[in-house]
N, C-alpha and C. Protein backbone atom coordinates (compact mmCIF):
# COMPACT_ATOMS: atom_id res chain seq x y z
N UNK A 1 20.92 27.31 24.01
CA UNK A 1 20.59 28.32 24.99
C UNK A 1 19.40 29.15 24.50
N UNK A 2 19.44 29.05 23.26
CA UNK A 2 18.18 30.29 22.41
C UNK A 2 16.89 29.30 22.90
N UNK A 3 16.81 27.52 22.99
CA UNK A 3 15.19 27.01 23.20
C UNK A 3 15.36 26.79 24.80
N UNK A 4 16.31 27.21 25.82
CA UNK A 4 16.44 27.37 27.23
C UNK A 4 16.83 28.30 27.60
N UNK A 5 15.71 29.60 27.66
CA UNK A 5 15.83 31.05 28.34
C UNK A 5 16.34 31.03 29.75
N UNK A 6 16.25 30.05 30.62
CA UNK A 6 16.38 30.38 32.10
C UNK A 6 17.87 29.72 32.00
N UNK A 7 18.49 29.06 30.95
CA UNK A 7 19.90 28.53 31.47
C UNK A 7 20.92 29.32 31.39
N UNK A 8 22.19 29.36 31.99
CA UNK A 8 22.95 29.99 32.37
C UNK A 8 24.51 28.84 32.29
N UNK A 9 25.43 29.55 31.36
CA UNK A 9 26.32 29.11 31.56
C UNK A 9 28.18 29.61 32.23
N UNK A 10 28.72 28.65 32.63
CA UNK A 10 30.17 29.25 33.04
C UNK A 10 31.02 29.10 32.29
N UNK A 11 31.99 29.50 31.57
CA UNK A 11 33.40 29.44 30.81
C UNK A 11 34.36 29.39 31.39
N UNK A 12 34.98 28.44 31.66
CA UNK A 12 36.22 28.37 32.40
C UNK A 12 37.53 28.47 31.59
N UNK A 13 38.47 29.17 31.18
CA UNK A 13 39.08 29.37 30.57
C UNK A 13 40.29 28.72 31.39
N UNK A 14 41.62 27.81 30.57
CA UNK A 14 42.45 27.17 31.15
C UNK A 14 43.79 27.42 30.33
N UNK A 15 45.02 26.89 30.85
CA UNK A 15 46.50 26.61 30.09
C UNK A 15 47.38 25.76 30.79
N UNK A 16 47.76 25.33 29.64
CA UNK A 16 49.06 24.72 30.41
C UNK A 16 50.14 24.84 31.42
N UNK A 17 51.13 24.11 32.04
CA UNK A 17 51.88 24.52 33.26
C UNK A 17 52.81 25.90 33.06
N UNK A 18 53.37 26.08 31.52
CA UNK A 18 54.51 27.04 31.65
C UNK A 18 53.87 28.19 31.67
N UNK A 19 55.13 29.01 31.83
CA UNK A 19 54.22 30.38 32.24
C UNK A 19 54.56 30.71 33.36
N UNK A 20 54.13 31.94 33.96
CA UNK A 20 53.90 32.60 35.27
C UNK A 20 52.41 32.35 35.63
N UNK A 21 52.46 32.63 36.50
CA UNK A 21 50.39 32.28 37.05
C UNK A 21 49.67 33.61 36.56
N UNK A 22 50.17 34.77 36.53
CA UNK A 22 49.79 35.89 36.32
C UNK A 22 49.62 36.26 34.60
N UNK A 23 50.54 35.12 33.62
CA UNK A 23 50.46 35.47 32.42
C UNK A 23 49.50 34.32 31.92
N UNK A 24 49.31 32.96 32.72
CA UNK A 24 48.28 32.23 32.55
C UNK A 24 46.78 32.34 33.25
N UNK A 25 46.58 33.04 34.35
CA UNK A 25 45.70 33.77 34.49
C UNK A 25 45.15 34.65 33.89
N UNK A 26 45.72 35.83 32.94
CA UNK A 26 45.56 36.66 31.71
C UNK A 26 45.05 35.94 30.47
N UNK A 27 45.85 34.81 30.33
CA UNK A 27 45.73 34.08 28.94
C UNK A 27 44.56 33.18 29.42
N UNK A 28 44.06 32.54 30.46
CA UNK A 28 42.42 32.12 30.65
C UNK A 28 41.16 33.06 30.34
N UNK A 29 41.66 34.30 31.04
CA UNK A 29 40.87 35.00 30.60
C UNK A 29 40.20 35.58 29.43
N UNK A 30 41.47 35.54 28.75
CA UNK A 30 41.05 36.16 27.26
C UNK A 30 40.45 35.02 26.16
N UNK A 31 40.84 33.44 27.04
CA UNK A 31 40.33 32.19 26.01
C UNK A 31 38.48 32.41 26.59
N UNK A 32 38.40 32.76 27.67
CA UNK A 32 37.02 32.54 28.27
C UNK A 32 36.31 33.61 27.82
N UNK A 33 36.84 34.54 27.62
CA UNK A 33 36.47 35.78 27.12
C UNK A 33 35.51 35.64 25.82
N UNK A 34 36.76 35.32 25.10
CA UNK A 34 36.48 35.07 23.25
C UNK A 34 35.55 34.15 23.07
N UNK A 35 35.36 32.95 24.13
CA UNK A 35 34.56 31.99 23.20
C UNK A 35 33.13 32.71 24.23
N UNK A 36 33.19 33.42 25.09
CA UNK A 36 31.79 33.95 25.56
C UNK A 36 31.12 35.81 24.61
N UNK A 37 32.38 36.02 23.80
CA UNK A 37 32.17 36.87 22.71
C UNK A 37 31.40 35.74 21.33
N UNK A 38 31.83 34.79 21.37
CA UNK A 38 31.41 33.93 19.90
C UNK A 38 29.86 33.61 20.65
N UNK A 39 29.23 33.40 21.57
CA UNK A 39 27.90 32.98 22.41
C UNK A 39 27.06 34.32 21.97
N UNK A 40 27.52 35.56 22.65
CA UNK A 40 26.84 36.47 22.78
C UNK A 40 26.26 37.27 21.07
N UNK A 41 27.42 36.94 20.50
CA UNK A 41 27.58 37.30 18.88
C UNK A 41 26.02 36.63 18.23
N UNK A 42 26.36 35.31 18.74
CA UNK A 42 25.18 34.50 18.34
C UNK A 42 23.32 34.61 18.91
N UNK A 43 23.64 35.41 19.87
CA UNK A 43 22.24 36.24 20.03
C UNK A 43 21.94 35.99 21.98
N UNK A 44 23.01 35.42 22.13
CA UNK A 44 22.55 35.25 24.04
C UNK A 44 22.93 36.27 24.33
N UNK A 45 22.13 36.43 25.71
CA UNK A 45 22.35 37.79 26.56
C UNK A 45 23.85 37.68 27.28
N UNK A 46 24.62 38.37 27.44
CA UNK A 46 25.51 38.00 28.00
C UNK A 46 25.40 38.11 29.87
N UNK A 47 24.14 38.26 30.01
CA UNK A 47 24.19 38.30 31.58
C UNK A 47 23.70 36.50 31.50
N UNK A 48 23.82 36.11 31.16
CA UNK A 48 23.40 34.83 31.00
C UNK A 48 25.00 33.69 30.89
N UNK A 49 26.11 34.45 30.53
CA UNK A 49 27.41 33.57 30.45
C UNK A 49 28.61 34.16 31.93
N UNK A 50 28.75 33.44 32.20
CA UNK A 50 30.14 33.95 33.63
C UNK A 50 31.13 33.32 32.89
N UNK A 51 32.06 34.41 32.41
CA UNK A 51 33.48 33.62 32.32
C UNK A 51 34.56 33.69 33.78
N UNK A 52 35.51 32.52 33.67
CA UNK A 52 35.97 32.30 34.96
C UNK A 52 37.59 32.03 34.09
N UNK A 53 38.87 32.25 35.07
CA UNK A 53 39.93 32.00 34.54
C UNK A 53 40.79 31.31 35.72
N UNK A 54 40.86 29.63 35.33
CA UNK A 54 41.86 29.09 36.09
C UNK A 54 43.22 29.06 36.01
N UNK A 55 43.46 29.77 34.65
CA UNK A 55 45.15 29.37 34.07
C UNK A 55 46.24 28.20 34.38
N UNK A 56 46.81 28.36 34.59
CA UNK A 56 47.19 27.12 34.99
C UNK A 56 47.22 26.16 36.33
N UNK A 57 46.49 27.05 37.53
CA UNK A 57 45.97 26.46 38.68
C UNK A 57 44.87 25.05 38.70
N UNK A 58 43.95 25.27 37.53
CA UNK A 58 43.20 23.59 37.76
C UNK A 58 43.08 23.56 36.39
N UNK A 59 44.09 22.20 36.16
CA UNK A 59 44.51 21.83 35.03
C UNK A 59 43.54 20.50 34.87
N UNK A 60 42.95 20.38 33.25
CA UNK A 60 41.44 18.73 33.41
C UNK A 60 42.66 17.11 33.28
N UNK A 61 43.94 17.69 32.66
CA UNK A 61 44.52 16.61 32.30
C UNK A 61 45.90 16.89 33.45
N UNK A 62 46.28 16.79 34.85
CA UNK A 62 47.50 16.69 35.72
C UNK A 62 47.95 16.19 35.57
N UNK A 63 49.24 16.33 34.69
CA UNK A 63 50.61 15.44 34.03
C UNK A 63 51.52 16.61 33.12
N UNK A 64 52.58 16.20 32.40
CA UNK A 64 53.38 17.02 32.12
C UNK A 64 53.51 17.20 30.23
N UNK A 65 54.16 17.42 29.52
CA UNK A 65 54.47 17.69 28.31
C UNK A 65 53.97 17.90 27.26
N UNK A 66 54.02 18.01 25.93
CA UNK A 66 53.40 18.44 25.03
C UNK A 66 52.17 18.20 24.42
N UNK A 67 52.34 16.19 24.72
CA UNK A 67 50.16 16.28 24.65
C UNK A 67 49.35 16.39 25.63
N UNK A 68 50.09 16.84 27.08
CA UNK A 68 49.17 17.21 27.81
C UNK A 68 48.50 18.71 27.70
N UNK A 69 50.25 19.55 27.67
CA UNK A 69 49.94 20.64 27.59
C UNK A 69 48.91 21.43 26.79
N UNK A 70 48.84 20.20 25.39
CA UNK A 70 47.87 20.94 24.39
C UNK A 70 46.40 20.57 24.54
N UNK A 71 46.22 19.68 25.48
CA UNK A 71 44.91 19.21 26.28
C UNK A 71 44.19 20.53 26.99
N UNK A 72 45.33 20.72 27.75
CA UNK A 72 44.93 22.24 29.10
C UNK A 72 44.25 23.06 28.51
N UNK A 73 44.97 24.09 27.18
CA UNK A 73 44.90 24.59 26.56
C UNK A 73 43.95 24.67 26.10
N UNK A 74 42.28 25.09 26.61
CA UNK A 74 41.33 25.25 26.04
C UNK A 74 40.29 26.28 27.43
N UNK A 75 38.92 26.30 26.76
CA UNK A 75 38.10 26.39 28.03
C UNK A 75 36.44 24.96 27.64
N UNK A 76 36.46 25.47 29.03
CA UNK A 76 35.45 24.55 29.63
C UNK A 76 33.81 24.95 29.55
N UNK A 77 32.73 24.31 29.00
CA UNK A 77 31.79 25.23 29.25
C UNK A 77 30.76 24.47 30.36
N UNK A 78 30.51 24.95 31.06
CA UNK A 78 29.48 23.85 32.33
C UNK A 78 28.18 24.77 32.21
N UNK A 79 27.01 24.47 32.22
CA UNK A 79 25.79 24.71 32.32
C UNK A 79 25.26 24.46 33.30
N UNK A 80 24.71 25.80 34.34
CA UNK A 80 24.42 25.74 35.56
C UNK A 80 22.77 25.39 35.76
């Protein structure tokens, strides 16, 4: 991002199925959060990162149990 000034990226922050939507909505946020705190740390502007929180509404791996769940369990970074 430091040798592409005009790019712009999104953080999609995600989790697995358990949960409430409201405590996995919280917990996207704070994964999308942190890794757009580790970006900005590193010298980007932060008007330059959108974090976004799907929680457990759009899941990359739709299926059930423990190696999926630990799949979900991340965020996403897309470059607009």
């Amino acid at each position: 991002m430091k040798k592409n000034p005009n790019t712009t990226i999104v953080i999609e922050g995600r989790c697995d199925e358990r949960g409430s939507t409201e405590y996995n909505l919280a917990l996207g946020a704070l994964r999308a959060g942190n890794a757009a705190h580790v970006i900005i740390q590193d010298g980007v502007e932060s008007e330059r990162i959108k974090t976004v929180s799907y929680g457990k509404e759009n899941p990359i791996y739709p299926s059930t149990g423990e190696a999926v769940w630990s799949k979900n369990r991340n965020t996403t970074t897309r470059v607009k």
